[in-house]
Protein backbone atom coordinates (compact mmCIF):
# COMPACT_ATOMS: atom_id res chain seq x y z
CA UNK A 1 61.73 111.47 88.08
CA UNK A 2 62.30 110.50 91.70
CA UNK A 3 59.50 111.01 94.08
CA UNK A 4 59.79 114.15 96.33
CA UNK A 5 60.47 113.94 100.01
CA UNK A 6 56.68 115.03 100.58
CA UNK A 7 55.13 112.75 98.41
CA UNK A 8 56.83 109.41 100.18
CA UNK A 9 55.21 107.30 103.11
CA UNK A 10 55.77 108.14 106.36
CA UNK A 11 57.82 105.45 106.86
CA UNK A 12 60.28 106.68 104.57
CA UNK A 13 59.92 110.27 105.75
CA UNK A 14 61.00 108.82 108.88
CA UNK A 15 63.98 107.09 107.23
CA UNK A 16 64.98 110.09 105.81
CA UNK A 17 64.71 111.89 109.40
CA UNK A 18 67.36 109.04 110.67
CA UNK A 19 69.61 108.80 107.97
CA UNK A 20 69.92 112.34 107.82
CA UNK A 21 70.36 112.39 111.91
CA UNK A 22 73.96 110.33 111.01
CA UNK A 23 75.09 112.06 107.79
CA UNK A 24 74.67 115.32 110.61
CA UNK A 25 76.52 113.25 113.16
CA UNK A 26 79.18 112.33 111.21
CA UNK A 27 80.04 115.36 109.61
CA UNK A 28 79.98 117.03 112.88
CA UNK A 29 82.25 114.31 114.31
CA UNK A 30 84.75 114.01 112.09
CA UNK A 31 84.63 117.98 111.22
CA UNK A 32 83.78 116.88 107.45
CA UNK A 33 82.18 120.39 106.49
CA UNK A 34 82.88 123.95 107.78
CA UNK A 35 81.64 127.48 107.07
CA UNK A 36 82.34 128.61 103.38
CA UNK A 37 83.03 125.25 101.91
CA UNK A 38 82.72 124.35 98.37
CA UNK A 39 81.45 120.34 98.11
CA UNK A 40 82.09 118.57 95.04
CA UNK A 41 79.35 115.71 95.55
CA UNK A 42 80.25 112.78 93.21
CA UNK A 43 77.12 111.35 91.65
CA UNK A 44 77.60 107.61 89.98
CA UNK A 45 73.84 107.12 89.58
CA UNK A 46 74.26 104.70 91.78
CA UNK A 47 71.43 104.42 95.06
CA UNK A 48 74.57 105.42 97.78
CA UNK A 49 75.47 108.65 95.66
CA UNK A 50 71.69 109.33 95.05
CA UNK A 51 71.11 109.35 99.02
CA UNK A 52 74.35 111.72 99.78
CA UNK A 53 73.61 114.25 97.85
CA UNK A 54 69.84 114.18 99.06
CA UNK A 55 70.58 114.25 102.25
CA UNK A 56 73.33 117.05 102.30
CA UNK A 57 71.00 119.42 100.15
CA UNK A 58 68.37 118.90 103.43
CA UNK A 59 71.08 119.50 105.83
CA UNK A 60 72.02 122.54 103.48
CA UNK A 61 68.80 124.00 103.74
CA UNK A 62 69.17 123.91 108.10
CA UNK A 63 72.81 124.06 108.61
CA UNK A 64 74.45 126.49 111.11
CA UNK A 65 77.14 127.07 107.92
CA UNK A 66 77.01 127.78 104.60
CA UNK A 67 78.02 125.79 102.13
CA UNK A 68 78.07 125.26 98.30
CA UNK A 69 77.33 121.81 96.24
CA UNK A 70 77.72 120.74 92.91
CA UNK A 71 76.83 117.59 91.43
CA UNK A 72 79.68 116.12 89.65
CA UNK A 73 79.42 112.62 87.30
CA UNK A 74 82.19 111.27 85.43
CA UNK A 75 80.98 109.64 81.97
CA UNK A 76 83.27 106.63 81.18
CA UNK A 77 82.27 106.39 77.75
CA UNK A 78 80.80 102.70 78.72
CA UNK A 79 78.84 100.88 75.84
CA UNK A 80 75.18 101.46 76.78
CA UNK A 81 75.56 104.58 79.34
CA UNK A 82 72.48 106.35 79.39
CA UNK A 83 73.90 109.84 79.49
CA UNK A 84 70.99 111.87 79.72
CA UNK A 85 69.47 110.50 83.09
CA UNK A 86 71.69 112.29 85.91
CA UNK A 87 71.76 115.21 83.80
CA UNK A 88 67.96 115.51 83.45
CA UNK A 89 67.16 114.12 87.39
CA UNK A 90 69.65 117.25 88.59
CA UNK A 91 68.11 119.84 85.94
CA UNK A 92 64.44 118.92 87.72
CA UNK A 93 65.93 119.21 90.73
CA UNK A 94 67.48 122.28 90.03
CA UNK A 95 70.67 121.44 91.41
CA UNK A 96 74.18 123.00 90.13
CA UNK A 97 76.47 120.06 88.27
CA UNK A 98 78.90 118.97 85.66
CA UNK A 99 79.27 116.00 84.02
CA UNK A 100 82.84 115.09 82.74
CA UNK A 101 83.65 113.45 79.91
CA UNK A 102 87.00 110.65 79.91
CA UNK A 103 87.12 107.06 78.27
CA UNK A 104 88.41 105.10 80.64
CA UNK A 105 86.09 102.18 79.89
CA UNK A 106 88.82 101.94 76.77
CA UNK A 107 91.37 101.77 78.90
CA UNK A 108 90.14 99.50 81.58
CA UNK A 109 89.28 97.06 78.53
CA UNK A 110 92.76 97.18 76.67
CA UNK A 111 94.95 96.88 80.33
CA UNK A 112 92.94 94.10 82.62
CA UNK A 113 92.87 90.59 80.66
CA UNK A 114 89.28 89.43 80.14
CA UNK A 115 88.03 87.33 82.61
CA UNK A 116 89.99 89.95 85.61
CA UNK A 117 88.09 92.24 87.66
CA UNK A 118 88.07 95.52 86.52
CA UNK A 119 86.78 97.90 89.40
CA UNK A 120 89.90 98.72 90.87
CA UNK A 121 91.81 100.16 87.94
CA UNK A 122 88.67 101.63 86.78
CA UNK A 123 88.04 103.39 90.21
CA UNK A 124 91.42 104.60 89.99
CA UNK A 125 91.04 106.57 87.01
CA UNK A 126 87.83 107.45 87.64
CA UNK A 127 89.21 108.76 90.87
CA UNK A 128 92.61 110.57 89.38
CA UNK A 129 89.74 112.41 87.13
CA UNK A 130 87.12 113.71 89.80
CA UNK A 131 90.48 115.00 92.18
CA UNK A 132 91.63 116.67 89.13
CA UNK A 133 88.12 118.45 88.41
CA UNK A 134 88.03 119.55 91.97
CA UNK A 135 91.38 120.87 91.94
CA UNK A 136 91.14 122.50 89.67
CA UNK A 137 87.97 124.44 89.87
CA UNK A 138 89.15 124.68 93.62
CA UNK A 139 86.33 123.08 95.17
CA UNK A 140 87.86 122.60 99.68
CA UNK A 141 85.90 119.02 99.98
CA UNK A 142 84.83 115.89 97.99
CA UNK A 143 81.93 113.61 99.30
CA UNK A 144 82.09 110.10 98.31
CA UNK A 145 78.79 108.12 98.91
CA UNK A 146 80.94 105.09 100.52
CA UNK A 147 78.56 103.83 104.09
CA UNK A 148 79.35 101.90 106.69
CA UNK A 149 79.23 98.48 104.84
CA UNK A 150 81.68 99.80 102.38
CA UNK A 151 84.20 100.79 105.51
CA UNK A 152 83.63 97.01 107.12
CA UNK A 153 83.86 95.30 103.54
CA UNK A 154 86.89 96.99 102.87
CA UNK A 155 88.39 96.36 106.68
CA UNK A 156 88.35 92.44 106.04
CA UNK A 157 89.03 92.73 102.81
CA UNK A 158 92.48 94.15 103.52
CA UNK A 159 92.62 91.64 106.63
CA UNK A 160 91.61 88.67 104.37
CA UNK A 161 94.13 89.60 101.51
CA UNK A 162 96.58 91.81 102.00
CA UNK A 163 97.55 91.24 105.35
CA UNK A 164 96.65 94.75 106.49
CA UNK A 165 94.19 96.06 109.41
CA UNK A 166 93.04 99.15 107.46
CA UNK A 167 89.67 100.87 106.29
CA UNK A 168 88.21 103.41 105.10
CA UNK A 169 88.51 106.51 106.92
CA UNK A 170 85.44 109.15 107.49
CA UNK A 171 87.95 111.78 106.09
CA UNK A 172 91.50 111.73 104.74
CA UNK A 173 93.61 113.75 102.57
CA UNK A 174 94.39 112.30 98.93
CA UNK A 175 97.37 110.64 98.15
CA UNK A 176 98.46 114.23 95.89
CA UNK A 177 97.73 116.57 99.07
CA UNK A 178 95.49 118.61 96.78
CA UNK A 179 91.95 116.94 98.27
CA UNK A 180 90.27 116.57 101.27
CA UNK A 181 87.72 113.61 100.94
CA UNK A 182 84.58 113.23 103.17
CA UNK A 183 82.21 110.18 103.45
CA UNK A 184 78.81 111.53 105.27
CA UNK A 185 77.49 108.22 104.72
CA UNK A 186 79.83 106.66 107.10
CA UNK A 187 77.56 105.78 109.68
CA UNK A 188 74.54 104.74 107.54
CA UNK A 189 73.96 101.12 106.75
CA UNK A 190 73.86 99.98 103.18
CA UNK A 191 69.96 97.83 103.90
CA UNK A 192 68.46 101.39 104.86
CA UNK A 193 70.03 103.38 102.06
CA UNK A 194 68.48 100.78 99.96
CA UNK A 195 64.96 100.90 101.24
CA UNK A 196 65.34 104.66 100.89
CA UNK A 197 66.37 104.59 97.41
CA UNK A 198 63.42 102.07 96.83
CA UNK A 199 60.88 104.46 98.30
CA UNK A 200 62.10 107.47 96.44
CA UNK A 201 62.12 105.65 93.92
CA UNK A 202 65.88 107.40 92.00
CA UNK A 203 67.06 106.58 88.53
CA UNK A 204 69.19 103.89 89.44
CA UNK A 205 72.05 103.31 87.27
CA UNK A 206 73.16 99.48 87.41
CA UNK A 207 76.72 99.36 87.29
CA UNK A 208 77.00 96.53 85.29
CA UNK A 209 77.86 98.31 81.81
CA UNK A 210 81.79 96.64 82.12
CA UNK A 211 80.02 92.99 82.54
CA UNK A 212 79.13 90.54 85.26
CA UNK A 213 81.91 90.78 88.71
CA UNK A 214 80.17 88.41 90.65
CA UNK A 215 83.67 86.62 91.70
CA UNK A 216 84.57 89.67 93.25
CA UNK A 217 86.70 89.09 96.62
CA UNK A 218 84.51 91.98 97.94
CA UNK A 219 81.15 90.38 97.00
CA UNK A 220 82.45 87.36 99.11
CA UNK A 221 82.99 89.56 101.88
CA UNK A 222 79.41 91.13 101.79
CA UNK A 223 78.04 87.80 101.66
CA UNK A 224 80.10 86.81 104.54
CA UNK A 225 78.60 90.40 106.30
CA UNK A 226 75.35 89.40 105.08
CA UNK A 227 75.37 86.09 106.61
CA UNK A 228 76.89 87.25 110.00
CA UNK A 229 73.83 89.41 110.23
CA UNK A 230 71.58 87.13 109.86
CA UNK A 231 72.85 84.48 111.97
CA UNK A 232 74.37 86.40 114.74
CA UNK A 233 72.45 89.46 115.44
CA UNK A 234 74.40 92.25 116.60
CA UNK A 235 77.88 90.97 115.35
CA UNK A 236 78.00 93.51 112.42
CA UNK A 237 77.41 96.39 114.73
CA UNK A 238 79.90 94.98 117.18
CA UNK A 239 82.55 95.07 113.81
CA UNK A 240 81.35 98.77 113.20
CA UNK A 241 81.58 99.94 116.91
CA UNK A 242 85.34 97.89 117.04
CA UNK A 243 86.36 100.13 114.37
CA UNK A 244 85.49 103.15 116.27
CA UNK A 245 87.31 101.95 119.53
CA UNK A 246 91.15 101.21 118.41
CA UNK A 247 93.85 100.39 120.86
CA UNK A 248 97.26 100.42 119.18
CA UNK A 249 99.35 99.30 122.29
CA UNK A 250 96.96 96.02 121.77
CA UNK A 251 97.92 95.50 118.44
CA UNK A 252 101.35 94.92 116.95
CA UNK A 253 102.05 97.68 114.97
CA UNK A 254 105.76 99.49 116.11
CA UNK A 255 105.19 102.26 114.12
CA UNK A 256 101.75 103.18 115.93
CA UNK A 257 103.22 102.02 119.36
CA UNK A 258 106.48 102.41 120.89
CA UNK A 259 106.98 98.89 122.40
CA UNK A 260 110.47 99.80 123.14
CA UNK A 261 109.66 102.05 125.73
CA UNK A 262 108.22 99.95 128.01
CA UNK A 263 110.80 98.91 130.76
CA UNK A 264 110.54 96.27 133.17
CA UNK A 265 110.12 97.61 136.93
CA UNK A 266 113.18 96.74 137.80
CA UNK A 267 113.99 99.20 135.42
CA UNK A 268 112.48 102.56 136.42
């Protein structure tokens, strides 16, 4: 059982006091949760879904508007799950959730030849099945636990190799129109999740069950992040800020800017 808030260090009560400060900041910024809402919060057992769903049932308990949560985890049916962890962590902590039940480990296995990576068609499905669930049981918001270094992995990532300048966005509509997806986590930064994780000490669930994905284009990218931090201090935050501060008449996409308009002065 994870370690309560009260029975941590101060150092990690303080933690908690910051990382909460931005989940507030960027629901309030990007208008991620309003009076009445009903938040599915999907739980992976992973240490970035752990920390979301802590920290939005301690902004639940203070916030100006009420709102519901429910725990949701999708069991893949992979060899070796332990399917009783989440289940008993959110029974002690008394929280609401569901835990649904779809092989797509099976299919995942029989589509992507062996050796390919298998997290994108697996987070597909596993991402058709949550938006169903909510949709169904008419829940207004799902929270994802991606953070900041997920939104600058994926930003080169798409620069690197698919010729795109594109992210992930604090809050979007899905592809369907039937969900709107939030990401409280978007200003948080993966090292401090971590440590907070570590000092709560959560049932982490590795997720390695599919096999080893070291050659991952993303895990090249972190270590590319990871080395940018720690040989040029600051440059990572200057990537994060960039993202926040876009100027599309600087770019050279026509269908964000109207190039055409702009005449010569001769010509006005």
């Amino acid at each position: 059982m994870a370690l309560a808030i009260e029975q941590v260090s101060n150092t990690a009560r303080r933690l908690h006091a910051r990382l909460r400060g931005q989940v507030g900041k960027a629901i309030e910024d990007f208008s991620m949760i309003e009076d009445g809402d009903r938040v599915m919060v999907c739980l992976s057992g992973g240490k970035d879904s752990y920390a979301l769903l802590d920290l939005l049932l301690s902004l639940q308990r203070a916030a100006p508007v009420r709102f519901e949560l429910l725990a949701v985890n999708l069991d893949q049916k992979q060899p070796g799950f332990p399917a009783e962890v989440l289940p008993d962590y959110l029974r002690g902590l008394g929280v609401p959730f569901r835990v649904i039940e779809q092989d797509t480990y099976s299919v995942v296995k029989r589509v992507v030849p062996e050796g390919k990576t298998m997290c994108g068609l697996c987070s597909r499905l596993r991402r058709g099945a949550l938006y169903d669930f909510a949709a169904a049981e008419g829940y207004t918001k799902i929270a994802l636990g991606h953070h900041a270094d997920d939104a600058m992995e994926t930003l080169f990532l798409n620069l690197f190799f698919a010729g795109r300048l594109k992210s992930m966005p604090p809050k979007l509509r899905s592809d369907d129109g039937r969900n709107i997806v939030i990401r409280p986590l978007a200003y948080c930064r993966e090292r401090e999740i971590a440590r907070y994780a570590r000092a709560r000490q959560y049932p982490i669930i590795p997720c390695t069950l599919c096999g080893s994905q070291r050659n991952m284009q993303r895990q090249l990218v972190k270590t590319m992040l990871e080395e940018w931090e720690s040989r040029h201090p600051g440059r990572v935050e200057s990537v994060l800020a960039a993202m926040k501060n876009v100027a599309p008449s600087h770019l050279m996409d026509r269908e964000l800017f109207d190039f055409g308009e702009l005449a010569s002065a001769r010509d006005s």
